[in-house]
N, C-alpha and C. Protein backbone atom coordinates (compact mmCIF):
# COMPACT_ATOMS: atom_id res chain seq x y z
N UNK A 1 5.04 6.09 -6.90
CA UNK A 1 5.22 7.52 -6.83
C UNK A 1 3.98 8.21 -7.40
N UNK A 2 3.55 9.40 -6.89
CA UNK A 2 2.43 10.23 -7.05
C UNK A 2 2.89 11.49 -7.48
N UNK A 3 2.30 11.84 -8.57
CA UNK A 3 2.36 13.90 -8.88
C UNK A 3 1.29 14.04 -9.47
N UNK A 4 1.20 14.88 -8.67
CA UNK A 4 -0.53 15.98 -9.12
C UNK A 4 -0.64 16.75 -10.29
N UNK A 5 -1.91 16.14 -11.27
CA UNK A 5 -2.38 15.99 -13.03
C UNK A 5 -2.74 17.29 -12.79
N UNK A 6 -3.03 17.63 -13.71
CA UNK A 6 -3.25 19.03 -13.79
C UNK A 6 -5.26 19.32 -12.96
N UNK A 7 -5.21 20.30 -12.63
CA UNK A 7 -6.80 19.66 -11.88
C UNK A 7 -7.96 19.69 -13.20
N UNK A 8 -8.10 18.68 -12.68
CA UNK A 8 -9.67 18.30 -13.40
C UNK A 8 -10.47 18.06 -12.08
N UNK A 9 -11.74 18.19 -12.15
CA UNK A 9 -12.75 17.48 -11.03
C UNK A 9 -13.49 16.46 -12.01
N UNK A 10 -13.41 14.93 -11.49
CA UNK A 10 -14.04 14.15 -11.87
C UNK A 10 -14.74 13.46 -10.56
N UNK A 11 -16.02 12.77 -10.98
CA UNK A 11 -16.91 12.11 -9.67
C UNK A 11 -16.13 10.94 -9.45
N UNK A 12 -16.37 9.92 -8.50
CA UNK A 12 -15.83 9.04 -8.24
C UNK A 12 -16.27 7.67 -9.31
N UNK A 13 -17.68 7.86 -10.14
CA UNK A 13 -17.83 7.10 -11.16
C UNK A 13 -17.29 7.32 -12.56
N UNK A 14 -16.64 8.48 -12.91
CA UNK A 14 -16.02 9.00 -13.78
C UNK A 14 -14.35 8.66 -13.62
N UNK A 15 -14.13 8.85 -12.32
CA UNK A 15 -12.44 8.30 -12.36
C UNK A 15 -12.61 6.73 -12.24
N UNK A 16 -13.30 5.74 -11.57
CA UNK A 16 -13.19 4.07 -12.08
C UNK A 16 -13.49 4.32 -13.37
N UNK A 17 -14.08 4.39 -13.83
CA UNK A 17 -14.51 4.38 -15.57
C UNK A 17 -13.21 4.63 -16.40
N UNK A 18 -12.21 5.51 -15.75
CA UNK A 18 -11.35 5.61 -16.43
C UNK A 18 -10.18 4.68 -16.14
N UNK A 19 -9.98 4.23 -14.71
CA UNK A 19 -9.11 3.43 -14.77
C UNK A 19 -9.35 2.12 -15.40
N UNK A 20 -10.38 1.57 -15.23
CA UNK A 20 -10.68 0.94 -15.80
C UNK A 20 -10.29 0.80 -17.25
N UNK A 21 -10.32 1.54 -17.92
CA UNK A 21 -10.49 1.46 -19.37
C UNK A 21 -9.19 1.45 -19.11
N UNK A 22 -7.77 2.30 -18.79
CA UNK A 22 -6.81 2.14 -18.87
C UNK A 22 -6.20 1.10 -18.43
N UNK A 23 -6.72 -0.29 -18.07
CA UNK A 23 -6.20 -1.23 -17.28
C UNK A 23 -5.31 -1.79 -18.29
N UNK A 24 -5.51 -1.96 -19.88
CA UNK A 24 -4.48 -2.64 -20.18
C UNK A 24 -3.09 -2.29 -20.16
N UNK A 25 -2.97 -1.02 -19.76
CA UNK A 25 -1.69 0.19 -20.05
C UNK A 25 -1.80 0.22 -18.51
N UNK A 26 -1.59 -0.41 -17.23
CA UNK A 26 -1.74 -0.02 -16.43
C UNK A 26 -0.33 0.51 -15.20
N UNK A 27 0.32 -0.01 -15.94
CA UNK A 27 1.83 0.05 -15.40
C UNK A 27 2.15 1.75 -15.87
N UNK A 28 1.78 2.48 -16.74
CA UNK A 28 2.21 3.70 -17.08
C UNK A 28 0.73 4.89 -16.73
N UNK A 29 -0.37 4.25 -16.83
CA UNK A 29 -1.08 5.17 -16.65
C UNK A 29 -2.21 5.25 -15.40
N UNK A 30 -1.86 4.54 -14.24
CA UNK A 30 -2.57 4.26 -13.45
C UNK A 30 -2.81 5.86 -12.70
N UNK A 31 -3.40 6.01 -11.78
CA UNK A 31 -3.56 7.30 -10.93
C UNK A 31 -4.60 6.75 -9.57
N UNK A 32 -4.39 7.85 -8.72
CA UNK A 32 -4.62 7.91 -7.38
C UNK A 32 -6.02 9.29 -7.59
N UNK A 33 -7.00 8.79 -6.45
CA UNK A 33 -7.98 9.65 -6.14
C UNK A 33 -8.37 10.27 -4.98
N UNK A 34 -8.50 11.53 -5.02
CA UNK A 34 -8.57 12.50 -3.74
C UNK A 34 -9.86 13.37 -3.62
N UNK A 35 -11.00 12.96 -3.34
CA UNK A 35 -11.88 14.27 -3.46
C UNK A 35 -11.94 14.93 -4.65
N UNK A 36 -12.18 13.93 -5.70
CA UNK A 36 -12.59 14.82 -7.11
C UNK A 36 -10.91 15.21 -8.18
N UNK A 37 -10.07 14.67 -6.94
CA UNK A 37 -8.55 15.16 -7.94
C UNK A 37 -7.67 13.91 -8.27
N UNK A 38 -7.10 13.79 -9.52
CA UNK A 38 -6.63 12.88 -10.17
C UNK A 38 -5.27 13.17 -9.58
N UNK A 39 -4.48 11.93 -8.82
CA UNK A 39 -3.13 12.11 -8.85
C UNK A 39 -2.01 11.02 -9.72
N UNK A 40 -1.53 11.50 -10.34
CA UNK A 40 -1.25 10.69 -11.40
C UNK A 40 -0.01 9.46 -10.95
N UNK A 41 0.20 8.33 -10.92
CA UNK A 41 1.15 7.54 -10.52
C UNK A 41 2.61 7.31 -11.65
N UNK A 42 3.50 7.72 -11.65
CA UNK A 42 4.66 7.26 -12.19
C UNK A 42 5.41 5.82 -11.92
N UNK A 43 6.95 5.64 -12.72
CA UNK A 43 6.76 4.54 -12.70
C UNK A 43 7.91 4.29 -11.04
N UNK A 44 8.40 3.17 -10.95
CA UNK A 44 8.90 2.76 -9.63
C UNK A 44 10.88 2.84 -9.69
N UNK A 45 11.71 2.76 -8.82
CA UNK A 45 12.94 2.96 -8.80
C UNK A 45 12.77 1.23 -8.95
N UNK A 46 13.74 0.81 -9.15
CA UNK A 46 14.59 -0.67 -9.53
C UNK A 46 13.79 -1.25 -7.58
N UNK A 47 14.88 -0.52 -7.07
CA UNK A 47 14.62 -0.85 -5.58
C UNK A 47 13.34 -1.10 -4.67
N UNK A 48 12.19 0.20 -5.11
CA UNK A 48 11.12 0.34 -4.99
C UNK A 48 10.32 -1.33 -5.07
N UNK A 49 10.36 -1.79 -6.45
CA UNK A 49 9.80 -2.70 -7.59
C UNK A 49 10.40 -4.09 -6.36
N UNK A 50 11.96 -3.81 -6.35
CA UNK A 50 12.24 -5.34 -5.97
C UNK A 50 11.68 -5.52 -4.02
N UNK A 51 11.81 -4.18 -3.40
CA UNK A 51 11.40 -4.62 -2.32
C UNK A 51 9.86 -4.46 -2.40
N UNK A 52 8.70 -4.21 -2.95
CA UNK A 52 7.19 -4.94 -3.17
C UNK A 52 7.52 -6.52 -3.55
N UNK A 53 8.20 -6.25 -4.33
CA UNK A 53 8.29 -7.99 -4.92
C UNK A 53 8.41 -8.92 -3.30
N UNK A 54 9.18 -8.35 -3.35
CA UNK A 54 10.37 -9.24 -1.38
C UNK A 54 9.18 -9.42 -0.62
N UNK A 55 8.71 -8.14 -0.13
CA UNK A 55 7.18 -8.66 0.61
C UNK A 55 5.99 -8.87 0.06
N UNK A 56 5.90 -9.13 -1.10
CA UNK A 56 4.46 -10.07 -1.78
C UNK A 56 4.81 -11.15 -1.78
N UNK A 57 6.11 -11.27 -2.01
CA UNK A 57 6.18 -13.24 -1.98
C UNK A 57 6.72 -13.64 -0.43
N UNK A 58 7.16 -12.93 0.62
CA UNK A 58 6.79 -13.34 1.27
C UNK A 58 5.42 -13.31 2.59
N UNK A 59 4.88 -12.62 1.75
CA UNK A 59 3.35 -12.42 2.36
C UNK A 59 2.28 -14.03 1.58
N UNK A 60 2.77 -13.95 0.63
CA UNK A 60 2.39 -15.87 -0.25
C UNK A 60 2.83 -16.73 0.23
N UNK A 61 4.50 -16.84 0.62
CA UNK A 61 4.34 -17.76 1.30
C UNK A 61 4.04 -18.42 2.93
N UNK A 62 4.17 -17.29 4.01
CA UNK A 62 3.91 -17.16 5.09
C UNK A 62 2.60 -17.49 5.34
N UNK A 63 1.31 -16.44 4.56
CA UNK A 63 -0.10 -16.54 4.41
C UNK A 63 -0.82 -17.48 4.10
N UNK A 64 -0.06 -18.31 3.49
CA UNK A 64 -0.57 -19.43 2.75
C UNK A 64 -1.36 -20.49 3.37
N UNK A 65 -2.55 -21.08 3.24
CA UNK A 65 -3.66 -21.39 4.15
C UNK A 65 -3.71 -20.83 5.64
N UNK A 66 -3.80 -19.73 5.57
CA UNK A 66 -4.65 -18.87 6.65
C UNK A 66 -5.43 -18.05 6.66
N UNK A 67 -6.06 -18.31 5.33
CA UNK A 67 -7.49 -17.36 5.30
C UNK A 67 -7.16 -15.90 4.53
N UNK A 68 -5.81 -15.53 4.71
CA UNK A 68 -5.05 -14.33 4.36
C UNK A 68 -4.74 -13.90 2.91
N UNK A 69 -5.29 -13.38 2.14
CA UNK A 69 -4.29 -12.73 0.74
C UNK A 69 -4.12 -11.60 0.86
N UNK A 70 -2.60 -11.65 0.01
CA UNK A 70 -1.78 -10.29 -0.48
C UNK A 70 -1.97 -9.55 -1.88
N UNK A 71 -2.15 -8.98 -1.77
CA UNK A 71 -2.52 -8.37 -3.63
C UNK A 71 -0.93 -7.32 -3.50
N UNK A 72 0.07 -7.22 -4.53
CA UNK A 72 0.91 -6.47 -4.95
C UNK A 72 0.26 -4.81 -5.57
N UNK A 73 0.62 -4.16 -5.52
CA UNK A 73 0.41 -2.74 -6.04
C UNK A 73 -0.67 -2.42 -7.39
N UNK A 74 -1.37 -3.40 -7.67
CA UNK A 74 -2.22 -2.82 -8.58
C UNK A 74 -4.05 -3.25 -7.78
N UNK A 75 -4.07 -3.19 -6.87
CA UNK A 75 -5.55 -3.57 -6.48
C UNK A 75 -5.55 -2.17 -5.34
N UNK A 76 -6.85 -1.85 -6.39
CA UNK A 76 -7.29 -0.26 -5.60
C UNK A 76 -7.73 -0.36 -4.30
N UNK A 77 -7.48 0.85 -3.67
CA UNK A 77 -8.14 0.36 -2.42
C UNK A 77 -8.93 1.60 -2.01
N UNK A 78 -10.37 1.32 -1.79
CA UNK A 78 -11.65 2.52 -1.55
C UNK A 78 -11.50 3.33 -0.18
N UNK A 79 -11.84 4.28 0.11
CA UNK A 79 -11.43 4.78 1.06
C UNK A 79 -12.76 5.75 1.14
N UNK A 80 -14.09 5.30 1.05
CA UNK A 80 -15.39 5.90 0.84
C UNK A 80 -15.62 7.28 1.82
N UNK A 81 -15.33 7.12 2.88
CA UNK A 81 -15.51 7.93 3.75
C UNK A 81 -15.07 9.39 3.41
N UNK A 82 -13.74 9.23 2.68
CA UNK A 82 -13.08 10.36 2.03
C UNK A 82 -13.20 10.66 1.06
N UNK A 83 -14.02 9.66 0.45
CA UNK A 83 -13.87 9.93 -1.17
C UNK A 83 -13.08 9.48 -1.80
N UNK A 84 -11.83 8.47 -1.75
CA UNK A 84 -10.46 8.65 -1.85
C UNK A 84 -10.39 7.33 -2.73
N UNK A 85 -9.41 6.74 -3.61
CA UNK A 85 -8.49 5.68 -4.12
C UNK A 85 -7.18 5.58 -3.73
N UNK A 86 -6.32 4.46 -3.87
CA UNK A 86 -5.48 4.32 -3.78
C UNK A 86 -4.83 2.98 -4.27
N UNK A 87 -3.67 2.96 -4.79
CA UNK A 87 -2.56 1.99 -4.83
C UNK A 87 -1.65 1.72 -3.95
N UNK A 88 -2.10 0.88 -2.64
CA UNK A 88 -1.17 0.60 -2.14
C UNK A 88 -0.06 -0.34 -2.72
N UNK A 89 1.36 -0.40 -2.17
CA UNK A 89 2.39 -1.00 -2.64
C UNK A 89 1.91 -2.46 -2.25
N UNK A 90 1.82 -2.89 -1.61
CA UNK A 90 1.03 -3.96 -0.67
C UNK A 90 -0.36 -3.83 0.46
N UNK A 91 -1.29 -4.56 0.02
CA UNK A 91 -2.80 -4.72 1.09
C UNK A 91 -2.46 -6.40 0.92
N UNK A 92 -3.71 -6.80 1.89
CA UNK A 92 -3.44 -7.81 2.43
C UNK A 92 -5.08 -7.79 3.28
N UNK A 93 -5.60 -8.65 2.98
CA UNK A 93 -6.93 -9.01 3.50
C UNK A 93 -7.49 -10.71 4.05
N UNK A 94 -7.59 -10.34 5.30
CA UNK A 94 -7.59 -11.56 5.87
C UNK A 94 -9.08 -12.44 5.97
N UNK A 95 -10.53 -10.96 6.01
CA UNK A 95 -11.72 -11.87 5.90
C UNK A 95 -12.32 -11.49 5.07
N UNK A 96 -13.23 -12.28 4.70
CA UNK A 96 -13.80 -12.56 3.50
C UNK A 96 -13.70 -11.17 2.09
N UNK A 97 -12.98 -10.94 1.45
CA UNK A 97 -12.51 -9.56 0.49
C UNK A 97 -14.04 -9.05 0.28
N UNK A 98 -14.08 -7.47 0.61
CA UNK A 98 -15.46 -6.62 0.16
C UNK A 98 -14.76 -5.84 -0.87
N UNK A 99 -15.47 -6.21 -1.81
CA UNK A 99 -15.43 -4.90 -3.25
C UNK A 99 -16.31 -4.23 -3.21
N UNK A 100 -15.88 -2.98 -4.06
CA UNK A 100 -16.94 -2.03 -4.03
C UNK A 100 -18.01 -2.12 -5.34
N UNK A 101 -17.79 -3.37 -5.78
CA UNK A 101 -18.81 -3.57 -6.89
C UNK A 101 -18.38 -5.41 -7.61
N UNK A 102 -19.21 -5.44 -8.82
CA UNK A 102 -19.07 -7.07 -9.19
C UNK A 102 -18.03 -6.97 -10.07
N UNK A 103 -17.03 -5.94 -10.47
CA UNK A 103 -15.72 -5.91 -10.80
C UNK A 103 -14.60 -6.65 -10.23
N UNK A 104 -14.85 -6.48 -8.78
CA UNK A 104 -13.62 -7.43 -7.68
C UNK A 104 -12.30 -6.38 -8.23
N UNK A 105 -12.21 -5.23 -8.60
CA UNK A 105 -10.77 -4.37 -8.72
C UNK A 105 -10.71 -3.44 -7.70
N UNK A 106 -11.66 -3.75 -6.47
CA UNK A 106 -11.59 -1.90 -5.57
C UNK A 106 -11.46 -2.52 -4.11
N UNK A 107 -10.47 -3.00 -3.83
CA UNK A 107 -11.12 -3.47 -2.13
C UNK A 107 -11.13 -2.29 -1.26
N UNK A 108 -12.15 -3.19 -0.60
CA UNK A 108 -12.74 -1.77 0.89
C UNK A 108 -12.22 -1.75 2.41
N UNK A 109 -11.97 -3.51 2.04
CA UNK A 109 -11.18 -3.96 3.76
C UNK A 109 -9.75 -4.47 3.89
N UNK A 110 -9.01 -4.07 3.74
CA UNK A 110 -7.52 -4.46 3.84
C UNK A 110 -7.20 -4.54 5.13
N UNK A 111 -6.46 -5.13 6.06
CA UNK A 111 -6.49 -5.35 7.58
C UNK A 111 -5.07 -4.85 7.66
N UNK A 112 -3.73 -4.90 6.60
CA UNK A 112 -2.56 -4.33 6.35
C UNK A 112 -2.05 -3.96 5.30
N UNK A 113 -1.59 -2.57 4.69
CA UNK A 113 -1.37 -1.98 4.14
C UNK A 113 0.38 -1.74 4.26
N UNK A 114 1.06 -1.97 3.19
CA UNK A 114 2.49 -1.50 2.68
C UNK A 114 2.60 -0.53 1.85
N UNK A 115 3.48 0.71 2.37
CA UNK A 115 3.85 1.87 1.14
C UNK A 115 5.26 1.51 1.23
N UNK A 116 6.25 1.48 0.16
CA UNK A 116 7.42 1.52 -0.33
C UNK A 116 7.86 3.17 -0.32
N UNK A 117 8.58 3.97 0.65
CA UNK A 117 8.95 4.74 0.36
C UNK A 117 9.64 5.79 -0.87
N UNK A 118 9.44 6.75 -1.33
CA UNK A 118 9.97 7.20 -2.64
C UNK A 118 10.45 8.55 -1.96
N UNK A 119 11.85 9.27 -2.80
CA UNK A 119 12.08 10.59 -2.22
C UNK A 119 10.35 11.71 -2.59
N UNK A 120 10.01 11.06 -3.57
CA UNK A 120 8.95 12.10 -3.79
C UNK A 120 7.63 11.80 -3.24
N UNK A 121 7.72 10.77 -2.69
CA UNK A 121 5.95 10.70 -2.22
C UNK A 121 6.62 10.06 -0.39
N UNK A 122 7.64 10.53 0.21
CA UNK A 122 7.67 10.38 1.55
C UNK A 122 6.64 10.47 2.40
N UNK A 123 6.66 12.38 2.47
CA UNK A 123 5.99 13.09 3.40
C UNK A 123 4.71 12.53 2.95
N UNK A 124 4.13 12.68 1.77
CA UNK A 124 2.81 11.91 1.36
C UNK A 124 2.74 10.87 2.16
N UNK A 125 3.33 9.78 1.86
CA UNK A 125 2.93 8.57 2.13
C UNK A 125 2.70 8.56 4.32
N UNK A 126 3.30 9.61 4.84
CA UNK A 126 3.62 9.33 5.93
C UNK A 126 2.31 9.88 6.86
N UNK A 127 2.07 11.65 5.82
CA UNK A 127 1.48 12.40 6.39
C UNK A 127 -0.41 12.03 6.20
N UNK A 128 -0.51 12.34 4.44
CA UNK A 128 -1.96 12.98 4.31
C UNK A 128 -2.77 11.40 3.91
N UNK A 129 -1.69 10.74 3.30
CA UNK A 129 -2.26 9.22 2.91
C UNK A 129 -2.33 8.83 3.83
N UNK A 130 -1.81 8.42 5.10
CA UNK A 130 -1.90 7.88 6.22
C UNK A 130 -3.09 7.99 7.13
N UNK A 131 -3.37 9.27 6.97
CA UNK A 131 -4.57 10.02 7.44
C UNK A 131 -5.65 9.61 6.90
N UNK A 132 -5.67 9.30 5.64
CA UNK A 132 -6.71 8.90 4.74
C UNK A 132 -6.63 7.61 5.14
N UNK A 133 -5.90 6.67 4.92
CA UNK A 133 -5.88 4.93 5.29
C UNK A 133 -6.11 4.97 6.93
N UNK A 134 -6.21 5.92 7.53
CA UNK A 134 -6.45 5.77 9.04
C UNK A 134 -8.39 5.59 9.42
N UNK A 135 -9.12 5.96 8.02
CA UNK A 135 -10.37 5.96 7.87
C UNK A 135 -10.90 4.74 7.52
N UNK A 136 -10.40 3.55 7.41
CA UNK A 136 -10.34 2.31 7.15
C UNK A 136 -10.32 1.53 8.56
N UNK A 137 -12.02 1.44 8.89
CA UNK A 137 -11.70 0.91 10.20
C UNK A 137 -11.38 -0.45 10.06
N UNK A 138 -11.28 -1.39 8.65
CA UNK A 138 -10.65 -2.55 8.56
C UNK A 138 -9.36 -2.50 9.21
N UNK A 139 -8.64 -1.66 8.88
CA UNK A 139 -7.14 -1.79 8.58
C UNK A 139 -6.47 -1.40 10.65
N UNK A 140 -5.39 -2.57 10.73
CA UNK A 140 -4.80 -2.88 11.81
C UNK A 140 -3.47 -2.13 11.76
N UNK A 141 -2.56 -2.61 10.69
CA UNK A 141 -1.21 -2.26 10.62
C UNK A 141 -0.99 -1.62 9.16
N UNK A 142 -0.37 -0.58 9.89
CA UNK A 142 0.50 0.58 8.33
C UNK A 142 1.71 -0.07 8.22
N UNK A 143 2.53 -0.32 6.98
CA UNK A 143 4.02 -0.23 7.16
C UNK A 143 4.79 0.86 6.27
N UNK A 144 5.69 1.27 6.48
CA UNK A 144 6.24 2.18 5.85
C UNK A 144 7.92 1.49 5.54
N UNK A 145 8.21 1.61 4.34
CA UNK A 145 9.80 1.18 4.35
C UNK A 145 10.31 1.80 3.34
N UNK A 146 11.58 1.95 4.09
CA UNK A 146 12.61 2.86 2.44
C UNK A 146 13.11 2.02 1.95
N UNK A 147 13.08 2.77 0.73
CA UNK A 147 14.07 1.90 -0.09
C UNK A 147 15.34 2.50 0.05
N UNK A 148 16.21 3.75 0.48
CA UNK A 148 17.45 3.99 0.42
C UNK A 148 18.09 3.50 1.56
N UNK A 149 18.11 2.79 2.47
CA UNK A 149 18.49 2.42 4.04
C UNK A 149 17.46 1.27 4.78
N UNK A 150 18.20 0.67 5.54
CA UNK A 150 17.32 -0.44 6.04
C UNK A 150 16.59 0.35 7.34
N UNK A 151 15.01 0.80 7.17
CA UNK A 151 14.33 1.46 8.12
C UNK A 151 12.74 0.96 7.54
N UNK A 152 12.40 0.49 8.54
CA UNK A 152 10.79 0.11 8.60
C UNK A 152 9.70 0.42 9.50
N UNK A 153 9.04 1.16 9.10
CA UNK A 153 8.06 2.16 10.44
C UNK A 153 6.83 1.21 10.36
N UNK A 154 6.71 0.96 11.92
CA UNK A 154 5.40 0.29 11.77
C UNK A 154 4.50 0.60 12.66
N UNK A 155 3.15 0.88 11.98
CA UNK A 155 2.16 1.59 13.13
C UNK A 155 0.92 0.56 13.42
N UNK A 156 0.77 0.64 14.23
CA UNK A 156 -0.12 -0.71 14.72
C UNK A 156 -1.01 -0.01 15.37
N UNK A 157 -2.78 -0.47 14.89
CA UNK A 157 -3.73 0.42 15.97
C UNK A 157 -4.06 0.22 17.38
N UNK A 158 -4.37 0.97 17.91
CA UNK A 158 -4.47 0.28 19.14
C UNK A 158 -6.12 1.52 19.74
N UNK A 159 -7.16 1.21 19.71
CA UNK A 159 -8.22 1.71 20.10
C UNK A 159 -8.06 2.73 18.90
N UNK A 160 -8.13 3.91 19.38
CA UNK A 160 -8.02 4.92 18.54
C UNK A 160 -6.67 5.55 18.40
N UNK A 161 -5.54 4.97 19.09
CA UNK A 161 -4.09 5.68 18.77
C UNK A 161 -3.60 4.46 17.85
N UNK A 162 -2.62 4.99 17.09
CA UNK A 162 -1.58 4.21 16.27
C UNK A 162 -0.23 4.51 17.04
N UNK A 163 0.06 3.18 17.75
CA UNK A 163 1.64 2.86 17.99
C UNK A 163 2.55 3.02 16.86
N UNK A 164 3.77 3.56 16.76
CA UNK A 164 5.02 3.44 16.07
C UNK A 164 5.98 2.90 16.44
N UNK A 165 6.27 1.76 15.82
CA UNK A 165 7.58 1.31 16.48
C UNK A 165 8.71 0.88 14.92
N UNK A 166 10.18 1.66 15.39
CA UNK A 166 10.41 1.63 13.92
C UNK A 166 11.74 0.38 14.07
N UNK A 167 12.04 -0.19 12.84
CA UNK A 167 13.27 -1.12 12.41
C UNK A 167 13.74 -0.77 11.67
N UNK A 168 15.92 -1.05 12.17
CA UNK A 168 16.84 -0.76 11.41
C UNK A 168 17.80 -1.67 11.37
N UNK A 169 17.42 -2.61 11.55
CA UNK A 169 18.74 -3.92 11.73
C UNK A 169 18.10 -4.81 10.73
N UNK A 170 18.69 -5.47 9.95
CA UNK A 170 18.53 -6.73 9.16
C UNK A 170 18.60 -7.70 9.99
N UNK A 171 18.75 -7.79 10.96
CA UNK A 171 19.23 -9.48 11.50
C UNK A 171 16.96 -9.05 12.52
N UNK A 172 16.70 -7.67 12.56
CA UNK A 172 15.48 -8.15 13.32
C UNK A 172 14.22 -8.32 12.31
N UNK A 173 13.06 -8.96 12.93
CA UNK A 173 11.78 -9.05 12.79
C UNK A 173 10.74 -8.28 12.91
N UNK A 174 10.26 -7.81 11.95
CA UNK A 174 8.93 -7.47 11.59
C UNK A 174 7.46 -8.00 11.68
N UNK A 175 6.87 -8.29 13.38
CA UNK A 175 6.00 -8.25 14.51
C UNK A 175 4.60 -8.41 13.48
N UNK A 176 3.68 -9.13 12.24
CA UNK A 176 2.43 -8.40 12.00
C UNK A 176 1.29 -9.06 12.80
N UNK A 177 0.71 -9.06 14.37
CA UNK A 177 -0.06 -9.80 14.93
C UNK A 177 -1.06 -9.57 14.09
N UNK A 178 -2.07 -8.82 13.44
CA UNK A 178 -3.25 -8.84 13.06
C UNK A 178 -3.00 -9.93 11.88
N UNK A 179 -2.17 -10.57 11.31
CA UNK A 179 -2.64 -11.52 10.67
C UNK A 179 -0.95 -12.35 10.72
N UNK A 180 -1.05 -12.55 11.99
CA UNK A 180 0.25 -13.95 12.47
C UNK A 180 1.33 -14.58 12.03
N UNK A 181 1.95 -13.23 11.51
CA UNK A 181 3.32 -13.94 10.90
C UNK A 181 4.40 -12.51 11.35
N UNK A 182 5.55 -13.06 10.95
CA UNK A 182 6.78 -12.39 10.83
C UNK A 182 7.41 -12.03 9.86
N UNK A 183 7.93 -10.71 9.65
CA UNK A 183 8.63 -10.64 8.52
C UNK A 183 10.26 -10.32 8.68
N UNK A 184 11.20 -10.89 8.29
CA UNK A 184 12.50 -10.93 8.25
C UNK A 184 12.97 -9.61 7.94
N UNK A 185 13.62 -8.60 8.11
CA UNK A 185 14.10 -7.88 7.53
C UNK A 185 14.94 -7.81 6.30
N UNK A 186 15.68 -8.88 6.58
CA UNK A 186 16.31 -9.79 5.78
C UNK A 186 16.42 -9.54 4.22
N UNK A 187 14.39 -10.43 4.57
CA UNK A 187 13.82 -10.76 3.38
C UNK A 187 13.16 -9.58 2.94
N UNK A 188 12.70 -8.84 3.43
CA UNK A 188 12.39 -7.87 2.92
C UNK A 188 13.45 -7.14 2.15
N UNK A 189 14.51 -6.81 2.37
CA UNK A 189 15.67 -6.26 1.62
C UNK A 189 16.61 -7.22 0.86
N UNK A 190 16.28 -8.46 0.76
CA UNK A 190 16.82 -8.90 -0.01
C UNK A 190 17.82 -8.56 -1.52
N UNK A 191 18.51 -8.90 -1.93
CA UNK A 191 19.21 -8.11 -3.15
C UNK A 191 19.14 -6.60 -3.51
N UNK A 192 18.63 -6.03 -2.58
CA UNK A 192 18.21 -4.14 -2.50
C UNK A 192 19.90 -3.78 -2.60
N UNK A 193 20.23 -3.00 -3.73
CA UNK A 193 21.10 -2.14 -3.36
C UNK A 193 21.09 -1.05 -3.28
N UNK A 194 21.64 -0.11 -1.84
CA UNK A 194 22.00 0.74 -1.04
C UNK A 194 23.24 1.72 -1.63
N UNK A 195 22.27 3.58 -1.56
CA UNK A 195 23.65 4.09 -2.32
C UNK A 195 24.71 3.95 -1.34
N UNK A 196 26.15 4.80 -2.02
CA UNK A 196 27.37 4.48 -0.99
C UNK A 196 26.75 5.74 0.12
């Protein structure tokens, strides 16, 4: 989840500098970067937490000798063109990982990207972030999933349009050709509980 710090303008070497330093506290004080504006990250719903968990481990074990890693929600991801940072819920990089420095904390090429839906960072995650991760000519496949209902939006590039094709059944599969596996719905929702 994302809410906007009060504005400060910091450069883009002034906000790593700071996350950085905050890395040992990073679960409470992490933040998101926009063109000079700090957006501050809060912490996750129960649900949120367990479905990242569901698809990092099964992005480990599926991926597993194919050239492919998954990093879970704390590996930044650069978005230079815009200026931008981010925490995705899940990236996933299939050739050789580019950082944006000899830190190895900022990747530049993610080929698939996971946001965990939140009531407060929806429209975000759907609308202006999307837009921004759409500047990533690495990146193949968006996924989008709620956590209140079994629904999984998935946009897949195709030249310059992004296909949508969305899932609501547990018994179907989750299609990721850019790096050759399937994901269960299943498993992705595993132990998730659903309000009444």
């Amino acid at each position: 989840m994302a809410t906007r710090a009060a504005q400060t303008y910091l450069t883009p070497e002034e906000y790593i500098t700071l996350e950085r330093k905050a890395i040992p506290d990073a679960d409470t004080v992490r933040s998101e970067y926009i063109s000079g504006e700090i957006i501050a990250m809060s912490g996750a719903s129960f649900a949120h937490n367990l479905i990242t968990y569901n698809i990092s481990g099964e992005f480990r074990t599926r991926l597993r000798g194919s050239g492919c890693l998954a990093f879970a929600n704390k590996m930044r991801v650069s978005i230079p063109s815009v200026n931008s940072y981010f925490y995705p819920d899940v990236s996933v990089v299939c050739e050789e990982p580019r950082f944006q420095d000899d830190v190895f904390d900022t990747l530049l090429n993610p080929i698939v990207i996971v946001e965990v839906l939140s009531p407060s960072t929806e429209a975000y995650d759907r609308g202006d972030k999307f837009a921004h991760y759409r500047q990533l000519t690495s990146l193949q496949e968006y996924i989008l999933v709620s956590q209140d209902k079994v629904r999984v939006d998935h946009y897949v590039r195709h030249a310059a349009q992004w296909i949508l094709t969305d899932f609501q059944e547990l018994e179907q599969q989750l299609p990721l050709t850019s790096i050759q596996c399937e994901l269960p719905l299943q498993e992705i929702y595993e132990s998730v509980p659903f309000p009444e």
